[in-house]
PDB file of N, CA and C in Angstrom:
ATOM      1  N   UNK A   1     -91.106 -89.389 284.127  1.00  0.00           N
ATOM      2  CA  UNK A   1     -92.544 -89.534 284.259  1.00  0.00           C
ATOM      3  C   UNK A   1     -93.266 -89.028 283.007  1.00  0.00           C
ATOM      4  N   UNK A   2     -92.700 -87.445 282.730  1.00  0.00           N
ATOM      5  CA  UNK A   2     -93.583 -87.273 281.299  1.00  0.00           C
ATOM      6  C   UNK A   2     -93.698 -88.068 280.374  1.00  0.00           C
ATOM      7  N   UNK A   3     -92.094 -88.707 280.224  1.00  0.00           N
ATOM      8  CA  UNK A   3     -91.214 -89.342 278.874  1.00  0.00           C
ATOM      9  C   UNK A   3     -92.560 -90.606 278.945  1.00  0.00           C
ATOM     10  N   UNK A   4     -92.902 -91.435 280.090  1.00  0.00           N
ATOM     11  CA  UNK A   4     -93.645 -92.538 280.591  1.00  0.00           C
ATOM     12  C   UNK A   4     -95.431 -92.194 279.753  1.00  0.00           C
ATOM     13  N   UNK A   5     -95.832 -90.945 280.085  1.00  0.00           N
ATOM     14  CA  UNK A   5     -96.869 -90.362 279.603  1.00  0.00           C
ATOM     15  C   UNK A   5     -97.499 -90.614 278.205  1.00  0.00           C
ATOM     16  N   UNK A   6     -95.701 -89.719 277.736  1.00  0.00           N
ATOM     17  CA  UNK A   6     -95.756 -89.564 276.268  1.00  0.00           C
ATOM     18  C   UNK A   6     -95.821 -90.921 275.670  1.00  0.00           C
ATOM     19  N   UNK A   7     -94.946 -92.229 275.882  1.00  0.00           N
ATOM     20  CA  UNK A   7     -95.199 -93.580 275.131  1.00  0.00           C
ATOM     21  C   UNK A   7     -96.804 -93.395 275.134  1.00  0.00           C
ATOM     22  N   UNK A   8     -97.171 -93.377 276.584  1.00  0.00           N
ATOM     23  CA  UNK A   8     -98.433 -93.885 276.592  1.00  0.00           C
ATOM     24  C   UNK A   8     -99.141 -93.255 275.583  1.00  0.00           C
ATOM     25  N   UNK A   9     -99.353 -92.504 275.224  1.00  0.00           N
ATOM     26  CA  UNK A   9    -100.297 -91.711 274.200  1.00  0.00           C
ATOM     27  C   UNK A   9    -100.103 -91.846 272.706  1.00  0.00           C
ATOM     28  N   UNK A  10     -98.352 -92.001 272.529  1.00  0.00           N
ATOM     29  CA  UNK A  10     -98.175 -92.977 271.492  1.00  0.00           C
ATOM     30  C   UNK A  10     -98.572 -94.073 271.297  1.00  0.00           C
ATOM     31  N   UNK A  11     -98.713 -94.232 272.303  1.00  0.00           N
ATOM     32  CA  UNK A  11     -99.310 -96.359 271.893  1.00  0.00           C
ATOM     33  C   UNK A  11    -100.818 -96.031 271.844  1.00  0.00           C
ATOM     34  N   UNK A  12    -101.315 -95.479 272.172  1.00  0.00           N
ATOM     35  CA  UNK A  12    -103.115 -95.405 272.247  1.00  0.00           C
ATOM     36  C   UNK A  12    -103.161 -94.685 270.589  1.00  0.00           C
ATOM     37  N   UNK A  13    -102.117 -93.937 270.550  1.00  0.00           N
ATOM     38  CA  UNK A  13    -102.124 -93.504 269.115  1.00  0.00           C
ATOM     39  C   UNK A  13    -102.451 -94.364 268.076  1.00  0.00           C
ATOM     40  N   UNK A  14    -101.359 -94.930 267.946  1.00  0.00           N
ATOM     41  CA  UNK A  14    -101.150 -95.879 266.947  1.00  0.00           C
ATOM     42  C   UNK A  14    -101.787 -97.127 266.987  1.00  0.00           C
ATOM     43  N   UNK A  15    -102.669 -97.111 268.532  1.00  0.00           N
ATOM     44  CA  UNK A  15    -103.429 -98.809 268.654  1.00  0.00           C
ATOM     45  C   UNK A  15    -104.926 -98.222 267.793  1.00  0.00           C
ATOM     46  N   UNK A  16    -104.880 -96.646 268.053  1.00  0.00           N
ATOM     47  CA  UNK A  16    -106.578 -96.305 267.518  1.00  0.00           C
ATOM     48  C   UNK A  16    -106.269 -96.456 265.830  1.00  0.00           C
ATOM     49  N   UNK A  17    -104.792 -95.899 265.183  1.00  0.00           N
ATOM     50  CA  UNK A  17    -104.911 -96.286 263.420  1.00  0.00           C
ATOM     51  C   UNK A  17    -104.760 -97.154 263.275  1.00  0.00           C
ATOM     52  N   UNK A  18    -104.336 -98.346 264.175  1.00  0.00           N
ATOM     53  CA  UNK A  18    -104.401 -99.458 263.444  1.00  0.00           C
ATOM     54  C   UNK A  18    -105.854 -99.927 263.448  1.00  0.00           C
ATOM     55  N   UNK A  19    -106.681 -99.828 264.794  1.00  0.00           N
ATOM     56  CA  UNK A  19    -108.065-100.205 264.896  1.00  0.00           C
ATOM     57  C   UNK A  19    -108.608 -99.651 263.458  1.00  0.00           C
ATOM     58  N   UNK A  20    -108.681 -98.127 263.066  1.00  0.00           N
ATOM     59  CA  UNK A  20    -109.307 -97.705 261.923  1.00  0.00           C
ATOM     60  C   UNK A  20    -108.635 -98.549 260.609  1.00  0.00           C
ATOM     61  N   UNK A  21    -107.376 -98.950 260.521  1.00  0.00           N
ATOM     62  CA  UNK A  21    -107.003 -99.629 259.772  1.00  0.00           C
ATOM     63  C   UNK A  21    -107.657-100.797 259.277  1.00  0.00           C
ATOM     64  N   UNK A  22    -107.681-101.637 260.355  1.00  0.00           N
ATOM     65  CA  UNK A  22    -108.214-103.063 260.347  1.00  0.00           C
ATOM     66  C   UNK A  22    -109.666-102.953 260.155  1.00  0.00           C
ATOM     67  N   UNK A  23    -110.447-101.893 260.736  1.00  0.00           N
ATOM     68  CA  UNK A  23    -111.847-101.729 260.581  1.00  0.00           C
ATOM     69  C   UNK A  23    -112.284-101.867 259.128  1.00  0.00           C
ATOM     70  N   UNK A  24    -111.167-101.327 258.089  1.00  0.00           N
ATOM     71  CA  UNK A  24    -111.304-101.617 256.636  1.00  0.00           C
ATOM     72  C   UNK A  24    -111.354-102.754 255.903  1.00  0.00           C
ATOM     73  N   UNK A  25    -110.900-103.481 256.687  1.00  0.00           N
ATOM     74  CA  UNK A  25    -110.677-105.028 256.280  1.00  0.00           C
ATOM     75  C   UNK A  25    -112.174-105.767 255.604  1.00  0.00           C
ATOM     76  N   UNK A  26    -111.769-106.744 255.206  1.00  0.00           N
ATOM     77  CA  UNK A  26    -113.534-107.449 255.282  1.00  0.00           C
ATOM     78  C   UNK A  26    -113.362-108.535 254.345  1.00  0.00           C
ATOM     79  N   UNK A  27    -113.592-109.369 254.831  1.00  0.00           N
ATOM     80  CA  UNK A  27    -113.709-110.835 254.058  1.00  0.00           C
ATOM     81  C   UNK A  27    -114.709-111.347 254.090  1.00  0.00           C
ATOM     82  N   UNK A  28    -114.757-112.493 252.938  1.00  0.00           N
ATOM     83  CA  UNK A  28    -116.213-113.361 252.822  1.00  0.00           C
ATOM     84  C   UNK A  28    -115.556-114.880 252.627  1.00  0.00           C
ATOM     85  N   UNK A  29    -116.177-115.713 253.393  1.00  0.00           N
ATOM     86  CA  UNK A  29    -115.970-117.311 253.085  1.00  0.00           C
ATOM     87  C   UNK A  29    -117.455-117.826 253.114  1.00  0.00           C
ATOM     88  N   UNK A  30    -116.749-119.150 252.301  1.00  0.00           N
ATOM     89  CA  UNK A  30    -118.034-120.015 251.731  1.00  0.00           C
ATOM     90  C   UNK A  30    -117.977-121.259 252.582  1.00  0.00           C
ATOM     91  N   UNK A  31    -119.085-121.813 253.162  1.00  0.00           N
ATOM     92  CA  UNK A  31    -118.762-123.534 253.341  1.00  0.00           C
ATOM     93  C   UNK A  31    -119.746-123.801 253.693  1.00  0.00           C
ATOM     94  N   UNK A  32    -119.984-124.763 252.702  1.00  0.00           N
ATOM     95  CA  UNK A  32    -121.079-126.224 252.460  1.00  0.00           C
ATOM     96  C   UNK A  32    -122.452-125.126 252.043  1.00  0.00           C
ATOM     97  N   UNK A  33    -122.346-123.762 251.505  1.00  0.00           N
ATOM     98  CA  UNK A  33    -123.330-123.286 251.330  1.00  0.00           C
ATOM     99  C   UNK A  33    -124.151-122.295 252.307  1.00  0.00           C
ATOM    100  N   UNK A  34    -123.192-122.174 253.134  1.00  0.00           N
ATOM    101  CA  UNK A  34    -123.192-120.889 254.006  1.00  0.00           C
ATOM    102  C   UNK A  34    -121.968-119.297 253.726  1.00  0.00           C
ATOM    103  N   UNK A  35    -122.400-118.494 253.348  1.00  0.00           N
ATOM    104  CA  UNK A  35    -121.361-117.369 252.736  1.00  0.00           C
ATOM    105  C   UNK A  35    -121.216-116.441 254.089  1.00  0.00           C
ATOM    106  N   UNK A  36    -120.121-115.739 254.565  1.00  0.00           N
ATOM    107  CA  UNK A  36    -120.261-114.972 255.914  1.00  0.00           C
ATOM    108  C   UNK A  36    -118.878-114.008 255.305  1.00  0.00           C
ATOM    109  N   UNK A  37    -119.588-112.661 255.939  1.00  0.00           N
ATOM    110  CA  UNK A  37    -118.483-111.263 255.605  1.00  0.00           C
ATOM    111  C   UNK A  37    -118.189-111.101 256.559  1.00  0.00           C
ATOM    112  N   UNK A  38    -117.535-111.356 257.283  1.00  0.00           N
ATOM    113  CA  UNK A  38    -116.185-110.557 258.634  1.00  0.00           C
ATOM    114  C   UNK A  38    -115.612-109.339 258.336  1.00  0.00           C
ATOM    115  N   UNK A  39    -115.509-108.387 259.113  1.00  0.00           N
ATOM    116  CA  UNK A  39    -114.877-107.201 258.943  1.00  0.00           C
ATOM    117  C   UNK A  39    -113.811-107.124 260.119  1.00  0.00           C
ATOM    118  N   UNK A  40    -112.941-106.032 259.735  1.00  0.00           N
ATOM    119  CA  UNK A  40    -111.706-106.597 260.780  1.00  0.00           C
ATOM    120  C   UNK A  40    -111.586-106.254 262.266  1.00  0.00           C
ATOM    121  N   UNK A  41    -113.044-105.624 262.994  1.00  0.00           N
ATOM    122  CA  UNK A  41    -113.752-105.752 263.848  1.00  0.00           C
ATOM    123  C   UNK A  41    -114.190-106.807 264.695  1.00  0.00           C
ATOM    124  N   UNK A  42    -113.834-108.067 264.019  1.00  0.00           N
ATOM    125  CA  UNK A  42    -114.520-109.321 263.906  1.00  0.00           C
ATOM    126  C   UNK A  42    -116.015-109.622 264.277  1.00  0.00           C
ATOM    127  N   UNK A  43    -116.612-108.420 263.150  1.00  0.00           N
ATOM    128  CA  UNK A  43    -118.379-108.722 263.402  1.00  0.00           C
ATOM    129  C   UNK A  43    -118.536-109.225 262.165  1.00  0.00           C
ATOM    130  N   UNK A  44    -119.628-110.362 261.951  1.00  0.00           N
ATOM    131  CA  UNK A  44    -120.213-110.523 260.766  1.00  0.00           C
ATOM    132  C   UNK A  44    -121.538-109.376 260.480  1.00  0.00           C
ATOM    133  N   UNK A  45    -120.690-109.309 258.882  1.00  0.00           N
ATOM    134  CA  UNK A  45    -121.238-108.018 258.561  1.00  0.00           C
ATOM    135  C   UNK A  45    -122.851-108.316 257.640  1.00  0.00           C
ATOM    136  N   UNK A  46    -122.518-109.853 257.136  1.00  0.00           N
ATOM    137  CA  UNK A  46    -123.000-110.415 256.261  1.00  0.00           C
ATOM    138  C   UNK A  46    -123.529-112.220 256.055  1.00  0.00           C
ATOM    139  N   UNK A  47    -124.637-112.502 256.476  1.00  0.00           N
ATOM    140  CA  UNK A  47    -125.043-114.104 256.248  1.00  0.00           C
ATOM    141  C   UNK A  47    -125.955-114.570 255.326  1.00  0.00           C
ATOM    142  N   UNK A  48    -125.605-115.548 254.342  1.00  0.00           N
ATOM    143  CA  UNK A  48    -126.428-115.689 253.616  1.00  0.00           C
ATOM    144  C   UNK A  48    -126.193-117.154 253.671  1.00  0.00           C
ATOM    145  N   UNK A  49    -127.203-117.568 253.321  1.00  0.00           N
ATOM    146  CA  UNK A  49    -127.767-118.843 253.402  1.00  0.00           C
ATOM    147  C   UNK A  49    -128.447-119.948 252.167  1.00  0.00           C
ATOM    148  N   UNK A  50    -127.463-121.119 251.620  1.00  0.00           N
ATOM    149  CA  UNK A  50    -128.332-121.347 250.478  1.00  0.00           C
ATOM    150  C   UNK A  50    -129.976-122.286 250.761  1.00  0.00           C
ATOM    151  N   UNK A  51    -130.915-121.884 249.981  1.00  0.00           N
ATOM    152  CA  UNK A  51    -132.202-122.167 250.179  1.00  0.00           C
ATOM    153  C   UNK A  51    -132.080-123.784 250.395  1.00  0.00           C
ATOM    154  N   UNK A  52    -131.481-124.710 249.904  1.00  0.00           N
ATOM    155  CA  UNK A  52    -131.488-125.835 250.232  1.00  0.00           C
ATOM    156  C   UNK A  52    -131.302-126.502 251.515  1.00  0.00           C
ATOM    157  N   UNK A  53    -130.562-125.738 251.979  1.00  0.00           N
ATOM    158  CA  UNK A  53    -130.188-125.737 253.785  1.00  0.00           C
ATOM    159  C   UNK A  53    -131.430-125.314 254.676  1.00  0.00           C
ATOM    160  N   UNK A  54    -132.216-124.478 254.061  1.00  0.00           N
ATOM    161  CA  UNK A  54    -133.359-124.039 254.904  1.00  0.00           C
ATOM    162  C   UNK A  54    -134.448-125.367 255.417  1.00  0.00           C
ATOM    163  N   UNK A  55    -134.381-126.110 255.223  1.00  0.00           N
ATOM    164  CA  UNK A  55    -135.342-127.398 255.427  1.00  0.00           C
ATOM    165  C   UNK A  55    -134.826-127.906 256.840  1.00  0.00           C
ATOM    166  N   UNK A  56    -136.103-128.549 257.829  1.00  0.00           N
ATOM    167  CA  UNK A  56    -136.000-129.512 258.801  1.00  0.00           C
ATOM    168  C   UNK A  56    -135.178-130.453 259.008  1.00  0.00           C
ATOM    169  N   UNK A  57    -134.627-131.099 257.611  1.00  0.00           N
ATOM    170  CA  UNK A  57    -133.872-132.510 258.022  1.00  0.00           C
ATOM    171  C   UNK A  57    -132.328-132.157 257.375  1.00  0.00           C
ATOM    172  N   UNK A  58    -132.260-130.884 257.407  1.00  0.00           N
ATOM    173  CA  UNK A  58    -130.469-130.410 257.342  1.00  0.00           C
ATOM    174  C   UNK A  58    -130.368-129.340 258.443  1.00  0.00           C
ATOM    175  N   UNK A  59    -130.890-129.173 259.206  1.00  0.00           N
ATOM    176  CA  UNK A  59    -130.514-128.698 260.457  1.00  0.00           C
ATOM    177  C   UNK A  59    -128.982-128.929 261.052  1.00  0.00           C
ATOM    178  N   UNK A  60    -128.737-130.032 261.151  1.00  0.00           N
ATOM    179  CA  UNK A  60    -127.377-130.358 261.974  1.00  0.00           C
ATOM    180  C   UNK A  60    -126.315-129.749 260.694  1.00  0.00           C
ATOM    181  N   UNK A  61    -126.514-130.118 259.503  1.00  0.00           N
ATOM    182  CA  UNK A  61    -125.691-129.645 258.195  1.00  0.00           C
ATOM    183  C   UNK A  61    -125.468-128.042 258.344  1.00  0.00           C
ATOM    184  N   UNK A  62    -126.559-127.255 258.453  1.00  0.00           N
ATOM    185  CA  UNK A  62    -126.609-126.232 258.322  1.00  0.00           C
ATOM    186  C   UNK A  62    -125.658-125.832 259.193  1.00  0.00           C
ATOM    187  N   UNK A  63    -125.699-125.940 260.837  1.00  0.00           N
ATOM    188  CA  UNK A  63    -125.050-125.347 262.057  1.00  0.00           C
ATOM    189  C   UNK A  63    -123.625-125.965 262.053  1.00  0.00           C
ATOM    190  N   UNK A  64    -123.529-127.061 261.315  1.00  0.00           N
ATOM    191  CA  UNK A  64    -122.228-127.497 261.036  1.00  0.00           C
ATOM    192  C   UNK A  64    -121.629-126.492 259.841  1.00  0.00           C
ATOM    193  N   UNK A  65    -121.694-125.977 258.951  1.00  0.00           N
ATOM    194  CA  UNK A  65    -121.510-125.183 257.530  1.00  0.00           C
ATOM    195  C   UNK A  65    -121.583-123.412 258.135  1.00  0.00           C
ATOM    196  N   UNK A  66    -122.613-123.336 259.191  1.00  0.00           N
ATOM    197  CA  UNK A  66    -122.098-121.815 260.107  1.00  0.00           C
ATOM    198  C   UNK A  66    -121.002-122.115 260.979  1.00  0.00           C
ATOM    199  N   UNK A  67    -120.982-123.354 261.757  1.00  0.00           N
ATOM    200  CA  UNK A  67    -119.374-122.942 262.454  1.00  0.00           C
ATOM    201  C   UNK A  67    -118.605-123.102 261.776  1.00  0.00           C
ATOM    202  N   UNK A  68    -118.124-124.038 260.713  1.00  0.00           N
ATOM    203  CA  UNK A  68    -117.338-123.978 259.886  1.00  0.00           C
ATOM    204  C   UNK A  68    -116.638-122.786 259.126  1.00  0.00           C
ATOM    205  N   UNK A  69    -117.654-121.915 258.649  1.00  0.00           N
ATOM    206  CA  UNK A  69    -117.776-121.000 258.157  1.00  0.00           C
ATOM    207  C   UNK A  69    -116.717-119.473 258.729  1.00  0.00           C
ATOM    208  N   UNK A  70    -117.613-119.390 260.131  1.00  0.00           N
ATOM    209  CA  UNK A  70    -117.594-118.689 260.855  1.00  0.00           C
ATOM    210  C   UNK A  70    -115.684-118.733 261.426  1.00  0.00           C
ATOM    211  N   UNK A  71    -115.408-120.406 261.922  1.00  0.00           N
ATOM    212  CA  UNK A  71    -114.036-120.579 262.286  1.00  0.00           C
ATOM    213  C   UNK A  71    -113.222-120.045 261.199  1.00  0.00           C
ATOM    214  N   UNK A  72    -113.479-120.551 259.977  1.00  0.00           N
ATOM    215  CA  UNK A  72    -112.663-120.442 258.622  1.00  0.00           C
ATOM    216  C   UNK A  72    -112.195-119.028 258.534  1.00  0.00           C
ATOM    217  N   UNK A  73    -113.569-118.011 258.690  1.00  0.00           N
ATOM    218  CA  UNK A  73    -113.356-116.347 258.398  1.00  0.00           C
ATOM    219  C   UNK A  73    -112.500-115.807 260.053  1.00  0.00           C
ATOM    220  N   UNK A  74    -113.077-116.212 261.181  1.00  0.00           N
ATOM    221  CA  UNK A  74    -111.817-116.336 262.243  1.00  0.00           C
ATOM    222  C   UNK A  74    -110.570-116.003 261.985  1.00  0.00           C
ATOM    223  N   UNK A  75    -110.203-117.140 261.290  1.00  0.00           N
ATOM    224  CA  UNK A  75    -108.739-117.530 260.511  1.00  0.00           C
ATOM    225  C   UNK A  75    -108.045-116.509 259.926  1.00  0.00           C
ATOM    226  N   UNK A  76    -108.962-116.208 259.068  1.00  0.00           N
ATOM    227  CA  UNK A  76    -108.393-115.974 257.692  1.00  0.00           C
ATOM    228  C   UNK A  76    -108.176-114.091 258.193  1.00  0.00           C
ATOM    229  N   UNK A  77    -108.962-113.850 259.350  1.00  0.00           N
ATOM    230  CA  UNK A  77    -109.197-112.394 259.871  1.00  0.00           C
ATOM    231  C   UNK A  77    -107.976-112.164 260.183  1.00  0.00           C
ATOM    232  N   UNK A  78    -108.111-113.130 261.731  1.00  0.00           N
ATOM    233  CA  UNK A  78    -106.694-112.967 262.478  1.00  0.00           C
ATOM    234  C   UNK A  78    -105.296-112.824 261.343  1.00  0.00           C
ATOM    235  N   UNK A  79    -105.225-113.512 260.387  1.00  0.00           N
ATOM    236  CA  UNK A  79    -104.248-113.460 259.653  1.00  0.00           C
ATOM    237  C   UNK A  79    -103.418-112.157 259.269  1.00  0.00           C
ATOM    238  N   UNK A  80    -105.025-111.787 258.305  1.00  0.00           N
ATOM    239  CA  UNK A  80    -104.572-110.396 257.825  1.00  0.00           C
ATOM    240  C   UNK A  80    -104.844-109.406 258.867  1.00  0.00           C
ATOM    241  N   UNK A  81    -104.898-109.178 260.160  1.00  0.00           N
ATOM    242  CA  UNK A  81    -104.982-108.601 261.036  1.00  0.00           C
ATOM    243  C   UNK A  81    -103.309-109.017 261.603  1.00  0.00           C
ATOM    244  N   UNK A  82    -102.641-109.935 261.566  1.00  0.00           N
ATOM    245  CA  UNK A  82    -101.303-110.046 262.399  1.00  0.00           C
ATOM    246  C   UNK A  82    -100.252-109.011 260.915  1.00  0.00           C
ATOM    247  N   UNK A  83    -100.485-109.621 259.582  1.00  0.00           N
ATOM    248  CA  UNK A  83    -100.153-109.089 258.973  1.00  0.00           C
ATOM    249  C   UNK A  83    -100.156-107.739 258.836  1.00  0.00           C
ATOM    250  N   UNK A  84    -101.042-107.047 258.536  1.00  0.00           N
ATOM    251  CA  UNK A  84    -101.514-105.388 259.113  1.00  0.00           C
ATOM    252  C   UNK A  84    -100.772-104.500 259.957  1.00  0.00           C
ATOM    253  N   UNK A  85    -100.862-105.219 260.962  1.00  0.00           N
ATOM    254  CA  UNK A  85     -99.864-105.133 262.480  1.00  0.00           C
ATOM    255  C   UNK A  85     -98.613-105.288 262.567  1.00  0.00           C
ATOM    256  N   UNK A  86     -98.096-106.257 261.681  1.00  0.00           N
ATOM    257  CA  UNK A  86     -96.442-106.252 261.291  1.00  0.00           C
ATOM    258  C   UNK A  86     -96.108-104.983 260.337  1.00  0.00           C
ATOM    259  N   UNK A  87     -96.836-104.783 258.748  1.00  0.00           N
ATOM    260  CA  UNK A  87     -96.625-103.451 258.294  1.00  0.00           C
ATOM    261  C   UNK A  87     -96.366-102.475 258.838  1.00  0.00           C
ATOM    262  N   UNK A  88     -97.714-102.012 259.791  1.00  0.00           N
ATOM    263  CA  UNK A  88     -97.376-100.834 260.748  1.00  0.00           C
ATOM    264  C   UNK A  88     -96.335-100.900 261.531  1.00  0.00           C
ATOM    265  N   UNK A  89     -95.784-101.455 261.763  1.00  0.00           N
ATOM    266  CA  UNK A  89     -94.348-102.042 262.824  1.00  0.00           C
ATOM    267  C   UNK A  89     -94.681-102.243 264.010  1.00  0.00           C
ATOM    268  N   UNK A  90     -96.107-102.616 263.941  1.00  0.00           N
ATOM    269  CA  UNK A  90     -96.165-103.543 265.507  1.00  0.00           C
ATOM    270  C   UNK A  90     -96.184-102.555 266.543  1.00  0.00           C
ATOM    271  N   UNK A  91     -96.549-102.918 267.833  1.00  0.00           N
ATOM    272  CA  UNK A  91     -96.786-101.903 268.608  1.00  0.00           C
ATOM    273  C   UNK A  91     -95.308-102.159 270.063  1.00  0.00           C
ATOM    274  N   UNK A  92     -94.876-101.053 270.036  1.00  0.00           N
ATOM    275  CA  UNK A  92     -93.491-101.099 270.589  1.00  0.00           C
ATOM    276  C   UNK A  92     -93.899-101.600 271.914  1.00  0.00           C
ATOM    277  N   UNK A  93     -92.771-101.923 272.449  1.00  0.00           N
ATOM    278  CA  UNK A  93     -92.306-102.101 273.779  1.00  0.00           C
ATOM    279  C   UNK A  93     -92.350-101.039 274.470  1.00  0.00           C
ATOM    280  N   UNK A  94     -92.932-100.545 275.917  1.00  0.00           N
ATOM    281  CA  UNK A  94     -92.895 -99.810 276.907  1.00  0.00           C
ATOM    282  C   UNK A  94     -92.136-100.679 278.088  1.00  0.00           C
ATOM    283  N   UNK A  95     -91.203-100.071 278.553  1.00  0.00           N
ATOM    284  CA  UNK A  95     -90.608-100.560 279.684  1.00  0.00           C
ATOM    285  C   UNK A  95     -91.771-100.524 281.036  1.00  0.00           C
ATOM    286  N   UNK A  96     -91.748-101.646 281.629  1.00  0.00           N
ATOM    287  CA  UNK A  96     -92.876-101.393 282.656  1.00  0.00           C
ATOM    288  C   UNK A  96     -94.674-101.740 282.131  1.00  0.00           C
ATOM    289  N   UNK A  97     -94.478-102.184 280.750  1.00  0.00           N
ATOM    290  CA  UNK A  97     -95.866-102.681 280.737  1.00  0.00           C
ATOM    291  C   UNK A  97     -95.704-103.953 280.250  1.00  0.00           C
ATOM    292  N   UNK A  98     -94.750-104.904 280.133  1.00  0.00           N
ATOM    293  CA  UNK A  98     -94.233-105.861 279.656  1.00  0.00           C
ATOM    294  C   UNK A  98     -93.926-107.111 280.717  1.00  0.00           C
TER     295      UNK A  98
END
């Protein structure tokens, strides 16, 4: 039962440095003139917008160039977030939570 305890606190261990780990992260992608910073939180930290997009009759362009955007940095997060997670050696197996 202790032995059961102790994983547990190991794994909350090592799930909180990797969280602080990944929290360091932070990327920026570009598309069609939309720029977006992801942090490894997966919040955008950062939107910028080029002035040409700001007009009435690129509306659909624009919201097309934020999801785009937005999926792309998704991507590119999860990536170096699986990567990250393999360095650290991944988070073990507990018998019974599997």
């Amino acid at each position: 039962m202790f032995n059961k305890l102790k994983q547990f606190k190991d794994l909350r261990d090592k799930a909180k440095t990797m969280q602080h780990t990944l929290a360091d992260e932070s990327i920026t992608v570009t598309s069609s003139g939309v720029h977006l910073t992801m942090n490894g939180n997966l919040e955008l930290t950062d939107v910028q917008i080029d002035v040409e997009l700001l007009v009435v009759d690129k509306k659909s362009k624009l919201q097309s160039a934020i999801m785009d955007a937005h999926k792309d940095a998704m991507k590119k997060m999860q990536r170096i977030m699986a990567m990250k997670m393999k360095e650290m050696g991944g988070l073990p197996n507990i018998p019974g939570l599997s």
